[in-house]
PDB file of N, CA and C in Angstrom:
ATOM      1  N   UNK A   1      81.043  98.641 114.320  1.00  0.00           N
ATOM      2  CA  UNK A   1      80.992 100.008 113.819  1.00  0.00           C
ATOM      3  C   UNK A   1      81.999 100.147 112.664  1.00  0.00           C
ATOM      4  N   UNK A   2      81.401 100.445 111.676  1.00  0.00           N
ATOM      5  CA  UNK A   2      82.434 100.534 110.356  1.00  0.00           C
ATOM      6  C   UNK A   2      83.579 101.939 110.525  1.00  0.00           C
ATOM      7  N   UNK A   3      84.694 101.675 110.015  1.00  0.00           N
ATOM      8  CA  UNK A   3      85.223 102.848 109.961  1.00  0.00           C
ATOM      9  C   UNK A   3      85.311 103.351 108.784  1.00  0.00           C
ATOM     10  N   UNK A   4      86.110 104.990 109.813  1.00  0.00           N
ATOM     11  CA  UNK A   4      85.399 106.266 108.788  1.00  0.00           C
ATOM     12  C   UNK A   4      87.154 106.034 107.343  1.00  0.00           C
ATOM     13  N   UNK A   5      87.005 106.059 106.516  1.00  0.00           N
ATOM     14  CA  UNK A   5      88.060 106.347 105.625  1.00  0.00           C
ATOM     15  C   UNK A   5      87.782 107.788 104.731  1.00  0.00           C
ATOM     16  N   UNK A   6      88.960 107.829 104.051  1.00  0.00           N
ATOM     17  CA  UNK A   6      88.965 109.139 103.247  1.00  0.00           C
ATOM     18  C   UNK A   6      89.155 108.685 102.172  1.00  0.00           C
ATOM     19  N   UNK A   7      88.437 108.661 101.349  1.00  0.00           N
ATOM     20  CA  UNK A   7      87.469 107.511 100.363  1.00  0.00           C
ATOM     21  C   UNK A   7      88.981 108.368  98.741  1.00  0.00           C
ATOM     22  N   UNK A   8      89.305 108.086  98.430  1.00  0.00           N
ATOM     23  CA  UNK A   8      90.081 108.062  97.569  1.00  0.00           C
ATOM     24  C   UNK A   8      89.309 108.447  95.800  1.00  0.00           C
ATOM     25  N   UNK A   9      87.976 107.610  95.906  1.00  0.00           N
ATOM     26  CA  UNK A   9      87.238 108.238  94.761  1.00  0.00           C
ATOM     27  C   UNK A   9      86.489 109.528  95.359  1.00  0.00           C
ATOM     28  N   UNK A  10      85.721 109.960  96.108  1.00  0.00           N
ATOM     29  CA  UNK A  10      85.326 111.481  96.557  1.00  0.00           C
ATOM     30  C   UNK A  10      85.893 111.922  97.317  1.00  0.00           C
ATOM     31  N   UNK A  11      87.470 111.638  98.199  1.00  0.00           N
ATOM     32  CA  UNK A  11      87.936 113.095  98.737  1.00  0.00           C
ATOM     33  C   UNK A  11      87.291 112.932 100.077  1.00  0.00           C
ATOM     34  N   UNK A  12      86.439 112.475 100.080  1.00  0.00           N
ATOM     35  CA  UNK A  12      85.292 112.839 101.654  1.00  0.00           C
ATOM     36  C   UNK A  12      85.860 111.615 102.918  1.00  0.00           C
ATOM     37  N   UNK A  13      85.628 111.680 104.298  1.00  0.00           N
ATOM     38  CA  UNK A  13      86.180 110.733 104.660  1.00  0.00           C
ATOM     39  C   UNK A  13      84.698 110.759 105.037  1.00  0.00           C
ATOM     40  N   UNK A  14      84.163 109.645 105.435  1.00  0.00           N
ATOM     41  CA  UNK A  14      82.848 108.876 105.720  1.00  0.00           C
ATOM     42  C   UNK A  14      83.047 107.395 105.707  1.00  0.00           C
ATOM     43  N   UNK A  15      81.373 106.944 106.097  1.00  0.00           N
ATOM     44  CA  UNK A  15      81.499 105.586 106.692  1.00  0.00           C
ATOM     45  C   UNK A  15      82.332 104.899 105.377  1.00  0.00           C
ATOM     46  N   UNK A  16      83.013 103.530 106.275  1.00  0.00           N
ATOM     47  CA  UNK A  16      84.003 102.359 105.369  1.00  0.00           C
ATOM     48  C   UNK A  16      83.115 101.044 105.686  1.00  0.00           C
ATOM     49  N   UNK A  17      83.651 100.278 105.288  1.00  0.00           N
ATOM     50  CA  UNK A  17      83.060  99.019 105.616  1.00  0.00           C
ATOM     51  C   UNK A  17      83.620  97.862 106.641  1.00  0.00           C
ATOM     52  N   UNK A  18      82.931  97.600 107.300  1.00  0.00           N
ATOM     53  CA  UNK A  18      83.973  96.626 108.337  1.00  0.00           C
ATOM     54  C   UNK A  18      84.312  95.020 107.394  1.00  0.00           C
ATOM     55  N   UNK A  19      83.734  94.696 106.484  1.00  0.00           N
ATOM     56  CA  UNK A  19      84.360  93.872 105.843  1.00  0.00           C
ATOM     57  C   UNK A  19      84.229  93.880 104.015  1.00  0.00           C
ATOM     58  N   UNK A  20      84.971  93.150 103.018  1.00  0.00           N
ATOM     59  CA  UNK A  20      84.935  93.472 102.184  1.00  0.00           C
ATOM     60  C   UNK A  20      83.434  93.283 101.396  1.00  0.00           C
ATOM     61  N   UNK A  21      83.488  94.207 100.471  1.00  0.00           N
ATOM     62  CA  UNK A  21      82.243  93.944  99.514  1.00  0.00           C
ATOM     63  C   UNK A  21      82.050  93.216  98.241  1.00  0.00           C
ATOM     64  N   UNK A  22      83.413  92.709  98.083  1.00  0.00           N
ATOM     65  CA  UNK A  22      83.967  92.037  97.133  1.00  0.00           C
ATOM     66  C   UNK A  22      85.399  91.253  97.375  1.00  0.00           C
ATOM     67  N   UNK A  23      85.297  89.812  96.725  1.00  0.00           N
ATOM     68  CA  UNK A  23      86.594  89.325  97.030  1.00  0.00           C
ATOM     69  C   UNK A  23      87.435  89.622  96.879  1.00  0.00           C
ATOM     70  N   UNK A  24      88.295  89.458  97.022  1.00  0.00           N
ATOM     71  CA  UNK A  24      90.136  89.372  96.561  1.00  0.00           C
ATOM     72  C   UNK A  24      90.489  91.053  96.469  1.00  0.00           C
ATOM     73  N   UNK A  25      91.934  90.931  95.861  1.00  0.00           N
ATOM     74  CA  UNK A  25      92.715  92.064  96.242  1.00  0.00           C
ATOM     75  C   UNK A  25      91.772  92.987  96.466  1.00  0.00           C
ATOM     76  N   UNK A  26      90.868  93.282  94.943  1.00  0.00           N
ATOM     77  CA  UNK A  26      90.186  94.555  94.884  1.00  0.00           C
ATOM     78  C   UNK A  26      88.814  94.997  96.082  1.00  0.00           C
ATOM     79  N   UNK A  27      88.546  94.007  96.802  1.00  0.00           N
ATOM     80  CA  UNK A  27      88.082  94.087  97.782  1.00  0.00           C
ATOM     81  C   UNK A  27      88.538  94.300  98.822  1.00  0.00           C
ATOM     82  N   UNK A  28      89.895  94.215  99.130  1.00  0.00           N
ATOM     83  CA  UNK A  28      90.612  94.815 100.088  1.00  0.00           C
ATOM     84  C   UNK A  28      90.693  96.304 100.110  1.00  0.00           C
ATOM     85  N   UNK A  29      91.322  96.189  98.872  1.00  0.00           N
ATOM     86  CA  UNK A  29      91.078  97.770  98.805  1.00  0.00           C
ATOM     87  C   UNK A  29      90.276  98.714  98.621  1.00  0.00           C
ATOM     88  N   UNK A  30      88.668  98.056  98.511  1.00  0.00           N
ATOM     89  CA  UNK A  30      87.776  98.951  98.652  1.00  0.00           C
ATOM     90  C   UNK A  30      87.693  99.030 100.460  1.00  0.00           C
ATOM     91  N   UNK A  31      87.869  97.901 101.008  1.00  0.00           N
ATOM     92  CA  UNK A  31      87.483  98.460 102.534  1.00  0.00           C
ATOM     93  C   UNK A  31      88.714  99.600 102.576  1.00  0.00           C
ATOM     94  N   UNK A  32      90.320  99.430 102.620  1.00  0.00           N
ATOM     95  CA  UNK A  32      91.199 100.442 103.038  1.00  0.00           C
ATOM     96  C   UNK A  32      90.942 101.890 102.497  1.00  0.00           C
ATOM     97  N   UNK A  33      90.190 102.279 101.079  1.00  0.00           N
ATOM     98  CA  UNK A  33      89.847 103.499 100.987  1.00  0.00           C
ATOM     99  C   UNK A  33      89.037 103.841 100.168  1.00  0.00           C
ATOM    100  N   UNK A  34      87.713 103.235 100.220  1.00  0.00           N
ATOM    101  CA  UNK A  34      86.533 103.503  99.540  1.00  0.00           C
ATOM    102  C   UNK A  34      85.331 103.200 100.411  1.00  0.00           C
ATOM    103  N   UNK A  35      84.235 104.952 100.455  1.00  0.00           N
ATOM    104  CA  UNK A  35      83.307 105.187 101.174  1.00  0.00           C
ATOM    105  C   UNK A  35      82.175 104.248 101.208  1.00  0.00           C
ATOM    106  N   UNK A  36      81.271 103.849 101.738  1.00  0.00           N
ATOM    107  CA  UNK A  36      79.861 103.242 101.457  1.00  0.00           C
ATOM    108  C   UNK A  36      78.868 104.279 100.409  1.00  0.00           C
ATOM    109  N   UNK A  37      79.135 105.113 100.386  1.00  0.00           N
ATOM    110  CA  UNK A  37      78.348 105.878  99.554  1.00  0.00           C
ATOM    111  C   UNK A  37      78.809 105.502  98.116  1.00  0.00           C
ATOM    112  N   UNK A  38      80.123 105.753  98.078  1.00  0.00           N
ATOM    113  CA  UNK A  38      80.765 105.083  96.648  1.00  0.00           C
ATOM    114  C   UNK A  38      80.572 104.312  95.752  1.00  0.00           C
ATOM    115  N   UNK A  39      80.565 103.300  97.022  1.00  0.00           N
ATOM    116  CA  UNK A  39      80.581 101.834  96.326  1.00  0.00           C
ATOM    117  C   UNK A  39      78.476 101.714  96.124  1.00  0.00           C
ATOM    118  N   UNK A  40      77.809 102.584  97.087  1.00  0.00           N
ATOM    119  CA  UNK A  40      76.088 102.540  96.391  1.00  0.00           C
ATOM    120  C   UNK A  40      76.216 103.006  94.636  1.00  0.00           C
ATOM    121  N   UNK A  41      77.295 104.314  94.491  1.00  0.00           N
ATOM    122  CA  UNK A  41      77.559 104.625  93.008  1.00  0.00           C
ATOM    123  C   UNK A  41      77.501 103.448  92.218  1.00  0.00           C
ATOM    124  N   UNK A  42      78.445 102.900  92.769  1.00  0.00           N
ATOM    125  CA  UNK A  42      79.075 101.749  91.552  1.00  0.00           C
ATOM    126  C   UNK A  42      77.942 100.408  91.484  1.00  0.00           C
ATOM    127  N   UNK A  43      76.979 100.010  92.320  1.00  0.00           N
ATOM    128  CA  UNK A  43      76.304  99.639  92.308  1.00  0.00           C
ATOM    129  C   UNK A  43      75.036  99.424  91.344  1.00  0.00           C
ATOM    130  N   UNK A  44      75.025 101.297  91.366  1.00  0.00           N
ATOM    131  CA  UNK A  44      74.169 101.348  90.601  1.00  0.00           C
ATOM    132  C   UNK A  44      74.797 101.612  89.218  1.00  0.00           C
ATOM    133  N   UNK A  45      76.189 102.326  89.431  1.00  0.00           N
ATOM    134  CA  UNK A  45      76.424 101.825  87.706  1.00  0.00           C
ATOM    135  C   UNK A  45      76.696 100.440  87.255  1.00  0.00           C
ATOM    136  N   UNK A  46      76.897  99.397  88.140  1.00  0.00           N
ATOM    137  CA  UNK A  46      77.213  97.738  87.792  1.00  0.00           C
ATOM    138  C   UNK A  46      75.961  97.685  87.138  1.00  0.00           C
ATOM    139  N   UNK A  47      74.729  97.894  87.485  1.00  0.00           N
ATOM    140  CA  UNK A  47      73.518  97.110  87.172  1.00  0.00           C
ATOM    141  C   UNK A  47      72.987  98.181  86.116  1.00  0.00           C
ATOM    142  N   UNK A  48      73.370  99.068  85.679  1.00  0.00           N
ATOM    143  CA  UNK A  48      73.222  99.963  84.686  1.00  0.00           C
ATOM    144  C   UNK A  48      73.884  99.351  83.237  1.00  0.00           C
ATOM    145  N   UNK A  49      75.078  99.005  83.869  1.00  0.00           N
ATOM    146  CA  UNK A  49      75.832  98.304  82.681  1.00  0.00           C
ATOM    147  C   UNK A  49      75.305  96.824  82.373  1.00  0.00           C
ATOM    148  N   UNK A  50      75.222  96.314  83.229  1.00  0.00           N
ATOM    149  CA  UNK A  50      74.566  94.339  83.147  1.00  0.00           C
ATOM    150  C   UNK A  50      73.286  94.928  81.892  1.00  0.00           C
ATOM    151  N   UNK A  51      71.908  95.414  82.262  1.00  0.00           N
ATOM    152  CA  UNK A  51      71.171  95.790  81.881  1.00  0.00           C
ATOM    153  C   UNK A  51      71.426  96.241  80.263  1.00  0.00           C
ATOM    154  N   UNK A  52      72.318  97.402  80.348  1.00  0.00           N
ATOM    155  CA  UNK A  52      72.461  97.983  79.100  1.00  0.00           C
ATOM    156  C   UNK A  52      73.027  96.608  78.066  1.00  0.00           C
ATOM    157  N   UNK A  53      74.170  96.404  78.591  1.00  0.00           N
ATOM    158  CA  UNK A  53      74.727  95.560  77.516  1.00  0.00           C
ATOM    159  C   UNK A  53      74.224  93.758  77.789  1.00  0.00           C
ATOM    160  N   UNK A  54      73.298  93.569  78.776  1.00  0.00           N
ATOM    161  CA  UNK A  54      73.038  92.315  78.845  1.00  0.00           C
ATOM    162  C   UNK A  54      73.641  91.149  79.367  1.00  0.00           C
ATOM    163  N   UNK A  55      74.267  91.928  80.005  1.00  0.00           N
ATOM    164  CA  UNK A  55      75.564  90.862  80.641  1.00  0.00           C
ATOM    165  C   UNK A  55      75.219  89.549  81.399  1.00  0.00           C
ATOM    166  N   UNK A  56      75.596  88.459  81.581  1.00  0.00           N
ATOM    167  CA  UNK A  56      75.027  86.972  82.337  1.00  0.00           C
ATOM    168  C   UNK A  56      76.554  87.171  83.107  1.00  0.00           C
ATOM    169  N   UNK A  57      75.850  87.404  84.001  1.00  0.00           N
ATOM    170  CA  UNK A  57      77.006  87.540  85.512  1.00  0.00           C
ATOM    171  C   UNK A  57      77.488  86.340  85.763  1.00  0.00           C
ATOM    172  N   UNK A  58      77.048  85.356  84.880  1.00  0.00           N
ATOM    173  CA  UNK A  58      77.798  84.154  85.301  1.00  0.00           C
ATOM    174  C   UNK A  58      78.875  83.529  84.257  1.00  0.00           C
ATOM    175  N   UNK A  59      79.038  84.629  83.051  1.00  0.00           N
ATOM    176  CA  UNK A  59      79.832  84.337  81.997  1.00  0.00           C
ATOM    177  C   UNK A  59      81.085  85.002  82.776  1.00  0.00           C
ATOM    178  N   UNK A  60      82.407  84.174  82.601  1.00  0.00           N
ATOM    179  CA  UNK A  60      83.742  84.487  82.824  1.00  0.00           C
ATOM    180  C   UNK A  60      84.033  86.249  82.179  1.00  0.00           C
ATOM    181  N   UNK A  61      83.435  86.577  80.858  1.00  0.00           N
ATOM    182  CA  UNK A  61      84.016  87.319  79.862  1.00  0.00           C
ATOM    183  C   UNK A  61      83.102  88.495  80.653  1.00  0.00           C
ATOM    184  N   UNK A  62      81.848  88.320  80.854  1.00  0.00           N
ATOM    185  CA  UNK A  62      80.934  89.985  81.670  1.00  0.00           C
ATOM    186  C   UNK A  62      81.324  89.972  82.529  1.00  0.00           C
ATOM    187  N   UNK A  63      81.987  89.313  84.023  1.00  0.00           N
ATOM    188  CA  UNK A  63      82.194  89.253  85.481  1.00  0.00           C
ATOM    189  C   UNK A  63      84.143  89.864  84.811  1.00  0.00           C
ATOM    190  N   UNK A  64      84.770  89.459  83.984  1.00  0.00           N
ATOM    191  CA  UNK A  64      85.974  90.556  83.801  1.00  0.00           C
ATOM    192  C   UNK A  64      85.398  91.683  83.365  1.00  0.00           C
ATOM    193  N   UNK A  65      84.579  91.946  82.771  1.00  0.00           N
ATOM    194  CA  UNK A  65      84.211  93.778  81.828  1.00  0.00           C
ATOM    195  C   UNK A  65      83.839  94.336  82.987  1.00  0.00           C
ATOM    196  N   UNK A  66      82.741  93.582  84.205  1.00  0.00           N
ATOM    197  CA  UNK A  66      82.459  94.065  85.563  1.00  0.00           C
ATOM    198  C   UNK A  66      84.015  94.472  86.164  1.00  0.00           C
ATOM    199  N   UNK A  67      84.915  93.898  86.454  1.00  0.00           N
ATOM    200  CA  UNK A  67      85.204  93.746  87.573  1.00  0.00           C
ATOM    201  C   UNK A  67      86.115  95.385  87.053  1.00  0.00           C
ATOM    202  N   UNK A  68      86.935  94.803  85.402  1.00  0.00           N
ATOM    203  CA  UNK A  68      87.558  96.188  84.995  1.00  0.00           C
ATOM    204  C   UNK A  68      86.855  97.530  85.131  1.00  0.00           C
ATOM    205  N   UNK A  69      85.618  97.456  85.215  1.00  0.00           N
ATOM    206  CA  UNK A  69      84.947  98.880  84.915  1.00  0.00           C
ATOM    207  C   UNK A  69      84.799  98.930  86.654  1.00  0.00           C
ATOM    208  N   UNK A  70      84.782  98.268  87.049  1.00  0.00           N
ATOM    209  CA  UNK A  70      85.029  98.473  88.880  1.00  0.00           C
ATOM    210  C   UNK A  70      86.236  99.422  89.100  1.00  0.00           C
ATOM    211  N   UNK A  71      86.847  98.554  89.295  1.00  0.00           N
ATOM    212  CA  UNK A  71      88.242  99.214  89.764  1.00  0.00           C
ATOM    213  C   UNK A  71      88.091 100.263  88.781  1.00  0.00           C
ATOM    214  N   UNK A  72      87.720 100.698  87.325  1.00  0.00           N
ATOM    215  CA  UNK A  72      88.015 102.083  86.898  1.00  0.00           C
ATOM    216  C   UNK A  72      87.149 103.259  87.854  1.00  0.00           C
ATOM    217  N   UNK A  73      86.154 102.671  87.626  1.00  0.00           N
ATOM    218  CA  UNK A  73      85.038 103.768  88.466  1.00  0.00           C
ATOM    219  C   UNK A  73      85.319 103.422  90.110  1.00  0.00           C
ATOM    220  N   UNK A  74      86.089 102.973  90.823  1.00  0.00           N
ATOM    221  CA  UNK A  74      86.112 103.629  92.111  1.00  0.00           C
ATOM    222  C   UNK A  74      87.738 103.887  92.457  1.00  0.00           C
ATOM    223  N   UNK A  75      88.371 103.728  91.618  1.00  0.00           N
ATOM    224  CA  UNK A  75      90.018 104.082  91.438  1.00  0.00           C
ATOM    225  C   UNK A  75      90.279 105.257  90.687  1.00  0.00           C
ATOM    226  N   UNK A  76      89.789 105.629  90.314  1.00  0.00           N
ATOM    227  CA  UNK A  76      90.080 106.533  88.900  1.00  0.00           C
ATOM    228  C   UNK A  76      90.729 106.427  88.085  1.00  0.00           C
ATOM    229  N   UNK A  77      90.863 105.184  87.420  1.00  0.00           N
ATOM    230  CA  UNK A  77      91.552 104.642  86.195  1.00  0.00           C
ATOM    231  C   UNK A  77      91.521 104.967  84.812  1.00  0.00           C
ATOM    232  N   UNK A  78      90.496 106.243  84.834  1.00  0.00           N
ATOM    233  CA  UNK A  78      90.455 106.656  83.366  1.00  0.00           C
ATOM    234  C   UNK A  78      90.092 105.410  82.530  1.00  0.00           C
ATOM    235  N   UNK A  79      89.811 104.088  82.677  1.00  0.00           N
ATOM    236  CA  UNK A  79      88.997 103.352  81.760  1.00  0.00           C
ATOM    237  C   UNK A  79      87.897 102.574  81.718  1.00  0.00           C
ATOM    238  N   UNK A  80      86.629 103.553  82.743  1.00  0.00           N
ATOM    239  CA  UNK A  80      85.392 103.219  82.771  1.00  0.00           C
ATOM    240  C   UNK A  80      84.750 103.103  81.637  1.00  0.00           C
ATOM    241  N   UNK A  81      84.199 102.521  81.318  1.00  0.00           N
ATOM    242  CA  UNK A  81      83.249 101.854  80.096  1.00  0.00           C
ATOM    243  C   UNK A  81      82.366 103.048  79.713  1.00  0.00           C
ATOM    244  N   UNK A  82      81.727 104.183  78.837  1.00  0.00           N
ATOM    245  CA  UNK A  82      80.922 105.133  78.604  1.00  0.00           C
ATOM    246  C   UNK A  82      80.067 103.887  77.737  1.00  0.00           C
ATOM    247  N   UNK A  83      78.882 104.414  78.149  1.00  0.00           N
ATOM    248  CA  UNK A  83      77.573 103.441  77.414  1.00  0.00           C
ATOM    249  C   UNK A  83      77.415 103.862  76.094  1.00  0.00           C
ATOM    250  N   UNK A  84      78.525 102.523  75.365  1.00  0.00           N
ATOM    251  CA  UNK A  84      77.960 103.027  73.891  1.00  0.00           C
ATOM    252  C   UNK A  84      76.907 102.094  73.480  1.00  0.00           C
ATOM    253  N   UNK A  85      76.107 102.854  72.788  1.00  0.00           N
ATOM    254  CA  UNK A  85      74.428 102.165  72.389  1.00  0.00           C
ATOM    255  C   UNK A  85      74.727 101.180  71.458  1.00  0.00           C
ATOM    256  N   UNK A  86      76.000 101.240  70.785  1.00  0.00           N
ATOM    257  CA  UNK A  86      75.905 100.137  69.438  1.00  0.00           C
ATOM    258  C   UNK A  86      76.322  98.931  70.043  1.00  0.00           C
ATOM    259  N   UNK A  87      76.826  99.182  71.155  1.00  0.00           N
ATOM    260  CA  UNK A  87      77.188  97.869  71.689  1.00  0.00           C
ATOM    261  C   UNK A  87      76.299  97.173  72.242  1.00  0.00           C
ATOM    262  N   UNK A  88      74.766  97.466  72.386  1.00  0.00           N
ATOM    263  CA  UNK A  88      74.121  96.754  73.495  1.00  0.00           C
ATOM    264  C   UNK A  88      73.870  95.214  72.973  1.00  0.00           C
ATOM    265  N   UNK A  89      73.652  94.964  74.068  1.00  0.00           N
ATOM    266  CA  UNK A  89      73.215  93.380  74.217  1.00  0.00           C
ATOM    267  C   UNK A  89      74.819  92.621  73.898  1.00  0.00           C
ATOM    268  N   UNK A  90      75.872  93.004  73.703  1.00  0.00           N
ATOM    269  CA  UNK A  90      77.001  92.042  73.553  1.00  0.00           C
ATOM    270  C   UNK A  90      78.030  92.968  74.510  1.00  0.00           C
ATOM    271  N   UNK A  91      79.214  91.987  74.668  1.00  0.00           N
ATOM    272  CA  UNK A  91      80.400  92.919  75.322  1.00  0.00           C
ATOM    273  C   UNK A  91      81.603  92.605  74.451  1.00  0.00           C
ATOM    274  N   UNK A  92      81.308  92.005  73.712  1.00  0.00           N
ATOM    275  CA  UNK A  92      82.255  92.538  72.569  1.00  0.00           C
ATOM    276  C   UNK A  92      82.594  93.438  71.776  1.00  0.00           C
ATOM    277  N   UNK A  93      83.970  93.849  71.969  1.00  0.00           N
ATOM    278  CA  UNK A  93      84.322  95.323  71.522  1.00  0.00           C
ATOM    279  C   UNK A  93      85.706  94.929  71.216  1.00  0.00           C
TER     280      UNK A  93
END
């Protein structure tokens, strides 16, 4: 049975995850205070972004632009990526 946390990106406490959804630190800390609903958000903005800008999840350089725009969008880091159109198909910026 997953537990309930008080999810740090919505405020809400609801289901947690009984194990991580991602490796290392930042996966720790999504189980200690980030909802399952949340992390469906970020999900769907991960694959919003791959898509938009074309990303190969297996390049070192898109799996960092992923991981930074992670932790922004479920931390509130103020430096989530906004989809700029001139950028598509590269992640160079």
């Amino acid at each position: 049975m997953p537990a309930i946390v008080t999810c740090s990106r919505c405020g809400l406490s609801r289901a947690g995850f009984e194990r991580p959804p991602f490796p290392g630190a930042i996966g720790a800390r999504v189980v200690e205070g980030i909802c399952t609903d949340c992390w469906g958000l970020w999900l769907k903005q991960q694959t919003m972004l791959i898509n938009h800008y074309g990303l190969n999840v297996m390049d070192p350089q898109a799996r960092s632009f992923l991981t930074k725009n992670m932790d922004a969008f479920l931390f509130k880091k103020g430096g989530e990526e906004d989809v700029d159109t001139s950028k598509q198909g590269t992640i160079a910026w």
